[in-house]
N, C-alpha and C. Protein backbone atom coordinates (compact mmCIF):
# COMPACT_ATOMS: atom_id res chain seq x y z
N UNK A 1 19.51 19.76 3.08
CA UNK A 1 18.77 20.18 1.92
C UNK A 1 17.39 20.66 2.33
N UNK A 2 17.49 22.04 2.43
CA UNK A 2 15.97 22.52 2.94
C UNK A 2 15.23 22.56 2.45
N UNK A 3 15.12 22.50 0.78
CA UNK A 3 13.98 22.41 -0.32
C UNK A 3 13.93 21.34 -0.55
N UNK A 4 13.99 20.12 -0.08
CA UNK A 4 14.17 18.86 -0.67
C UNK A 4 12.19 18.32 -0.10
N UNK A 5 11.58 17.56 -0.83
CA UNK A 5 10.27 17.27 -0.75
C UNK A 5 10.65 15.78 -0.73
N UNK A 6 9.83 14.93 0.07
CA UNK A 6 9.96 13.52 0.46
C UNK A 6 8.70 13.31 -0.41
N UNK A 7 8.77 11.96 -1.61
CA UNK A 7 7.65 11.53 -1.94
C UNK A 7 7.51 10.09 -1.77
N UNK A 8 6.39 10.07 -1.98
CA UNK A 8 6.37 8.28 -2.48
C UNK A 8 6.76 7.25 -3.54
N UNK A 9 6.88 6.36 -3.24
CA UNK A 9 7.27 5.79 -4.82
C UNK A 9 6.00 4.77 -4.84
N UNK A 10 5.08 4.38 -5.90
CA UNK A 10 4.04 3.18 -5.96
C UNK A 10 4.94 1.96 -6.39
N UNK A 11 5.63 2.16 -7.40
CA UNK A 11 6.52 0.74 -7.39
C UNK A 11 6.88 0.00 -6.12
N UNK A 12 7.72 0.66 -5.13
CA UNK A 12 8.52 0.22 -4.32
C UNK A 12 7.39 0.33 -3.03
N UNK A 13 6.02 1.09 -3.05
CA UNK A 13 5.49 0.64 -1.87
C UNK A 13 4.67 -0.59 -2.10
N UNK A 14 4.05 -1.12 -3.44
CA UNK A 14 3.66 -2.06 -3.91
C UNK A 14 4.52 -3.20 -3.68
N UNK A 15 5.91 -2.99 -4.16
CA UNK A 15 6.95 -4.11 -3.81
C UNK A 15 6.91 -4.47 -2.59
N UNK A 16 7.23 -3.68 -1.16
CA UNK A 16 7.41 -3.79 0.14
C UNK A 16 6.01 -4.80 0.70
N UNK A 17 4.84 -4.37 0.08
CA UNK A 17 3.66 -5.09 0.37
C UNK A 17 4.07 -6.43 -0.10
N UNK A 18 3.91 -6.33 -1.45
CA UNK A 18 4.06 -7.91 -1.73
C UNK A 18 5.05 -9.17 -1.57
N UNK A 19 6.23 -8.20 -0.92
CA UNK A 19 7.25 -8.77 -0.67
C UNK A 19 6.75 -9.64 0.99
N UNK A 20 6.02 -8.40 2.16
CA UNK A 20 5.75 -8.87 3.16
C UNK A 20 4.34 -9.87 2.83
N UNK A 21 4.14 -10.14 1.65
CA UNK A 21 2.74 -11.21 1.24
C UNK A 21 3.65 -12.41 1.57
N UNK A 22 4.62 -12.63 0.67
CA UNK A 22 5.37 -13.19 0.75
C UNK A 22 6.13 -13.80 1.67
N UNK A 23 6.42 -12.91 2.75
CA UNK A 23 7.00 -13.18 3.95
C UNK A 23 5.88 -14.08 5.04
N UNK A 24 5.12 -14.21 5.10
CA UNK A 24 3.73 -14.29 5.59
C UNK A 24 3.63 -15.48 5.01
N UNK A 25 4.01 -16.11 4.44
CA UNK A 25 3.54 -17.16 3.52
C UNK A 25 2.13 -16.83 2.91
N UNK A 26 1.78 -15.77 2.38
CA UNK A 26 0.37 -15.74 1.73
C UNK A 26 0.27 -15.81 -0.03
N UNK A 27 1.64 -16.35 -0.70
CA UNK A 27 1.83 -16.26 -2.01
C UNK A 27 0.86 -16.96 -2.30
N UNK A 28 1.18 -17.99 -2.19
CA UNK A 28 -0.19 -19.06 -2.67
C UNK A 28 -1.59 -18.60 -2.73
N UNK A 29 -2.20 -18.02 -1.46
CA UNK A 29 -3.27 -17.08 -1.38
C UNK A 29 -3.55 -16.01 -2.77
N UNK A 30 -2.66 -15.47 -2.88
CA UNK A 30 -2.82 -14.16 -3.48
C UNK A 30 -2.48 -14.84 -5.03
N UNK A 31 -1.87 -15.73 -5.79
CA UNK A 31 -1.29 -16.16 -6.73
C UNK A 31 -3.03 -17.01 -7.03
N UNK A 32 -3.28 -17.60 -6.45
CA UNK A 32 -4.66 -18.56 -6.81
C UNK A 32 -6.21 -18.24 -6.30
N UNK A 33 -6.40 -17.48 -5.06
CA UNK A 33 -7.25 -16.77 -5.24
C UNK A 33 -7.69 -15.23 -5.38
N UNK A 34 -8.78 -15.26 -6.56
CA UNK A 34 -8.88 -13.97 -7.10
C UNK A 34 -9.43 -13.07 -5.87
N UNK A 35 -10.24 -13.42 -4.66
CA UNK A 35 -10.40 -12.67 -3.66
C UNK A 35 -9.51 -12.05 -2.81
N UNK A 36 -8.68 -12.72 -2.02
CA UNK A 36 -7.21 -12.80 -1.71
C UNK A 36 -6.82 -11.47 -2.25
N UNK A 37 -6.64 -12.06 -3.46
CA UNK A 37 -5.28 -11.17 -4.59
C UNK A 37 -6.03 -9.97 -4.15
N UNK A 38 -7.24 -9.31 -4.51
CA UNK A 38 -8.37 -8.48 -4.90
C UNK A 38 -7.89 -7.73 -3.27
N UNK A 39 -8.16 -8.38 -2.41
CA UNK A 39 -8.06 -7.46 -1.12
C UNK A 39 -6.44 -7.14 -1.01
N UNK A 40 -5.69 -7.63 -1.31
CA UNK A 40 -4.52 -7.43 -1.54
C UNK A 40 -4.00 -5.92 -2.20
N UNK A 41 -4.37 -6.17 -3.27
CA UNK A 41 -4.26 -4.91 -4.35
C UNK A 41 -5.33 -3.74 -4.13
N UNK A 42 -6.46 -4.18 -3.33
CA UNK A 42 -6.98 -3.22 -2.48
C UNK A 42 -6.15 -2.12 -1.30
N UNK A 43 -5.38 -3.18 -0.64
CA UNK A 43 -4.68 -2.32 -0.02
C UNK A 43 -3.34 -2.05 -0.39
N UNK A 44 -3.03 -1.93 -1.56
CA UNK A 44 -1.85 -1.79 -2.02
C UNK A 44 -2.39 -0.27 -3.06
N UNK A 45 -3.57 -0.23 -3.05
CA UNK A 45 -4.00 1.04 -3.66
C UNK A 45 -4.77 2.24 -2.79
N UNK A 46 -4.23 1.74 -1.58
CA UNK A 46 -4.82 3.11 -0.24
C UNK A 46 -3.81 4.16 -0.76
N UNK A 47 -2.70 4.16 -1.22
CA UNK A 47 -1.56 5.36 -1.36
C UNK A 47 -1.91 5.80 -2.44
N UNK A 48 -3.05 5.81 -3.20
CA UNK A 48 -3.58 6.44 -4.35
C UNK A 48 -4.63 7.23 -4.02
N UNK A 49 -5.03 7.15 -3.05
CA UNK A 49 -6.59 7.90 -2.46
C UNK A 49 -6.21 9.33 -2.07
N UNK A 50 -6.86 9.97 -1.70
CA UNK A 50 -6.32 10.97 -1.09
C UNK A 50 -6.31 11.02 0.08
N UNK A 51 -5.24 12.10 1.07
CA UNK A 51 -4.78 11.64 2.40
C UNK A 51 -6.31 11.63 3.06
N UNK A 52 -7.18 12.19 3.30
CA UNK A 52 -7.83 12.36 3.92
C UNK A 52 -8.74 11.06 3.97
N UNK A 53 -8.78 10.31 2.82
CA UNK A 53 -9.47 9.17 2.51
C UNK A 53 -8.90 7.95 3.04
N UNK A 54 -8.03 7.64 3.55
CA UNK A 54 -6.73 6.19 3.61
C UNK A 54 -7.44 5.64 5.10
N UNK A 55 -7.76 6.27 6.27
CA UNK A 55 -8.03 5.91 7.34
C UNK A 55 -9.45 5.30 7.19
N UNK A 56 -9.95 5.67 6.46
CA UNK A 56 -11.65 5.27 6.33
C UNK A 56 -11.66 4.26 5.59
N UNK A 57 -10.63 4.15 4.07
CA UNK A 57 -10.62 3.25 3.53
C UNK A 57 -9.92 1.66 4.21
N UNK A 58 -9.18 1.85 4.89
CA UNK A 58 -8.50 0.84 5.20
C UNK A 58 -10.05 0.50 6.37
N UNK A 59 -10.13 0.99 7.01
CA UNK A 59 -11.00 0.34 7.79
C UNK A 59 -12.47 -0.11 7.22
N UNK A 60 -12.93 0.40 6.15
CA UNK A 60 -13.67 -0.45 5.62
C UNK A 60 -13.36 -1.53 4.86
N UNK A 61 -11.86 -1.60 4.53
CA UNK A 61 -11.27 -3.08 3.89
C UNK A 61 -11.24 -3.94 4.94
N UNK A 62 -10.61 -3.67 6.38
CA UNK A 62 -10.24 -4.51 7.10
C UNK A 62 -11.68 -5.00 7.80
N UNK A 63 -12.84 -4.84 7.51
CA UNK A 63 -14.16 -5.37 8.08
C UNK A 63 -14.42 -6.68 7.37
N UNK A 64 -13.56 -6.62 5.51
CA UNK A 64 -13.79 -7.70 4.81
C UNK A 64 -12.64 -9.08 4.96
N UNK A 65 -11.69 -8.57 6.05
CA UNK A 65 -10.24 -9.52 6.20
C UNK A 65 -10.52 -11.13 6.69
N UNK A 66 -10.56 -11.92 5.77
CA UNK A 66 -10.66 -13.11 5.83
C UNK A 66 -9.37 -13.59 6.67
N UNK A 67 -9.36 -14.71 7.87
CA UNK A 67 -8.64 -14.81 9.19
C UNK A 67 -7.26 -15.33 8.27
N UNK A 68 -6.86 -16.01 7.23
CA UNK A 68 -5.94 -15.55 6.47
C UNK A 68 -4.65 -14.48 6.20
N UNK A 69 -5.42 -13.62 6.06
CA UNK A 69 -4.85 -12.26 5.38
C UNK A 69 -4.67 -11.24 7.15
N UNK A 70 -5.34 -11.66 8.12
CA UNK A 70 -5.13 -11.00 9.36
C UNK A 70 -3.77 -10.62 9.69
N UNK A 71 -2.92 -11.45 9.38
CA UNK A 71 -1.28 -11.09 9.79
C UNK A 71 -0.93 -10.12 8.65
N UNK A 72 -1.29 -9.53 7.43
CA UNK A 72 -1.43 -8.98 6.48
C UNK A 72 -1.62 -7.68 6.66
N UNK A 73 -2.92 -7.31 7.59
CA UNK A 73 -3.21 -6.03 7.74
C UNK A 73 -3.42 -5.64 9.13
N UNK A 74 -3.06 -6.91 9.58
CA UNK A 74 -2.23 -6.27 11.04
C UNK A 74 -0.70 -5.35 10.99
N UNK A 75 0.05 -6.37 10.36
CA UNK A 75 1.47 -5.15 9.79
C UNK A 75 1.01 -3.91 8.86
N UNK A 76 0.25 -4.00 8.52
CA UNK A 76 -0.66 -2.78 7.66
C UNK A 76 -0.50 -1.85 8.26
N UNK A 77 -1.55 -2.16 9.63
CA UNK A 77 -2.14 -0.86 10.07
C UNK A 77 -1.15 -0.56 11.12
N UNK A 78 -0.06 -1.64 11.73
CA UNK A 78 0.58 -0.88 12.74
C UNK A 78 2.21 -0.37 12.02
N UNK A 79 2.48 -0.83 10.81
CA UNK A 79 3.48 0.30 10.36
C UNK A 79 2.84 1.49 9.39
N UNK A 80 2.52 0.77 8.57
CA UNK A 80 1.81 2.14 7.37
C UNK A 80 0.80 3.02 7.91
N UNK A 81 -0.21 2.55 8.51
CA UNK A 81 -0.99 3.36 9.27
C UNK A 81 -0.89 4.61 10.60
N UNK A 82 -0.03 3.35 11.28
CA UNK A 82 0.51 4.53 12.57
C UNK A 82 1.65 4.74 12.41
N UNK A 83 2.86 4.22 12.12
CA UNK A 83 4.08 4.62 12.36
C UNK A 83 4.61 5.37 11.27
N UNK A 84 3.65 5.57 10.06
CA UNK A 84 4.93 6.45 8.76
C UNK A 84 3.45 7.37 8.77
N UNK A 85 3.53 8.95 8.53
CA UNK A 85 2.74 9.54 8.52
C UNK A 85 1.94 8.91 6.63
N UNK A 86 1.02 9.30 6.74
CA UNK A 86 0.51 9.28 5.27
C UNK A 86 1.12 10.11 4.25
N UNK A 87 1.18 11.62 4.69
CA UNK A 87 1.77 12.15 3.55
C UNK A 87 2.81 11.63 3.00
N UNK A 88 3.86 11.08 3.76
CA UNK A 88 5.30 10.47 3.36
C UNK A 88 5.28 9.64 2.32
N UNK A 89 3.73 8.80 2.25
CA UNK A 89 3.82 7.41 1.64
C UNK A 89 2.57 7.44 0.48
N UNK A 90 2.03 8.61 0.66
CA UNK A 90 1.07 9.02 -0.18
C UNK A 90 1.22 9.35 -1.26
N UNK A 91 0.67 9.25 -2.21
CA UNK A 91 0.80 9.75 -3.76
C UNK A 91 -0.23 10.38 -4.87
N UNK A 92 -1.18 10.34 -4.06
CA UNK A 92 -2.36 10.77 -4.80
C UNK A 92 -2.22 12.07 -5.17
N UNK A 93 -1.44 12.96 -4.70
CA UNK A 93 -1.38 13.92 -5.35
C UNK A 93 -0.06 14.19 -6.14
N UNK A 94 0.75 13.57 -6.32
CA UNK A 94 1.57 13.16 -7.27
C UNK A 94 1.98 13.33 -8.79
N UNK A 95 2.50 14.27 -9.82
CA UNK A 95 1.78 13.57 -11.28
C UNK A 95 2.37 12.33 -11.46
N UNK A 96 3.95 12.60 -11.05
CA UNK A 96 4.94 11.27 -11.17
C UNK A 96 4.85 10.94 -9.79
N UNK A 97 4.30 9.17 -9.77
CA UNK A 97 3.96 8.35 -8.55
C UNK A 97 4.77 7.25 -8.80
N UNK A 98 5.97 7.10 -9.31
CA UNK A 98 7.53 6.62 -9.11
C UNK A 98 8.69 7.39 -9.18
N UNK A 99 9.57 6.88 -8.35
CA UNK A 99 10.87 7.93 -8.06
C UNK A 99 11.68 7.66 -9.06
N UNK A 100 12.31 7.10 -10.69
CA UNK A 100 12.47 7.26 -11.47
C UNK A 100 11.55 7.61 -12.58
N UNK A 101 12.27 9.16 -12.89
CA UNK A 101 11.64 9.91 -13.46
C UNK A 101 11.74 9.79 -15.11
N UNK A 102 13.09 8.75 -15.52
CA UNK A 102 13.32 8.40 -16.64
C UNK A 102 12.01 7.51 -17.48
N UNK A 103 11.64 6.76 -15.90
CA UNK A 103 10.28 5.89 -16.43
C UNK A 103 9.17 6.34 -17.11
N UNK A 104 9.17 7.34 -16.53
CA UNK A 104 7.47 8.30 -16.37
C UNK A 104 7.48 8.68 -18.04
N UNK A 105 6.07 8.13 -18.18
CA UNK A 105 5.72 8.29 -19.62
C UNK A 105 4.45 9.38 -19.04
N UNK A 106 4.39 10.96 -19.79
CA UNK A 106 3.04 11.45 -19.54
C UNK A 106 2.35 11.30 -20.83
């Protein structure tokens, strides 16, 4: 399919994050403290920025990474960061930023 365009989905990259919160044992973290949670959903909202913005942003989040959350945005930065390009996983330019399109209320 040569016209076919790869996008992102925010549901399911949000899920994958919080799922690996989870994996990590950091539920508790993120469920009871509002800081935690806060850097959490910080980086669960880099795929909203624009591409050019995600490398700068993450690294000014990860200056605030409480030794906690380190196993967090260590898998961060060495799959999402280096190993999947940004555009792939990006959405900021997006109008629909989930892959069911039935959902999408404009």
């Amino acid at each position: 399919f040569p016209n076919t365009q790869h996008s992102g989905c925010f549901f399911h990259y949000t899920q994958c994050l919080y799922r690996r919160i989870q994996a990590l044992g950091l539920s508790t973290f993120y469920n009871n403290d509002e800081e935690m949670r806060s850097l959490c959903r910080h980086l669960m909202a880099l795929l909203l920025l624009p591409v050019e913005d995600v490398q700068r942003a993450f690294e000014t989040l990860s200056e605030e990474v409480p030794v906690e959350l380190q196993p967090l945005f260590e898998y961060f930065e060495d799959w999402w960061m280096k190993k999947v390009p940004f555009h792939l996983w990006n959405v900021s330019n997006l109008k629909v930023k989930i892959t069911n399109n039935v959902e999408y209320e404009a």
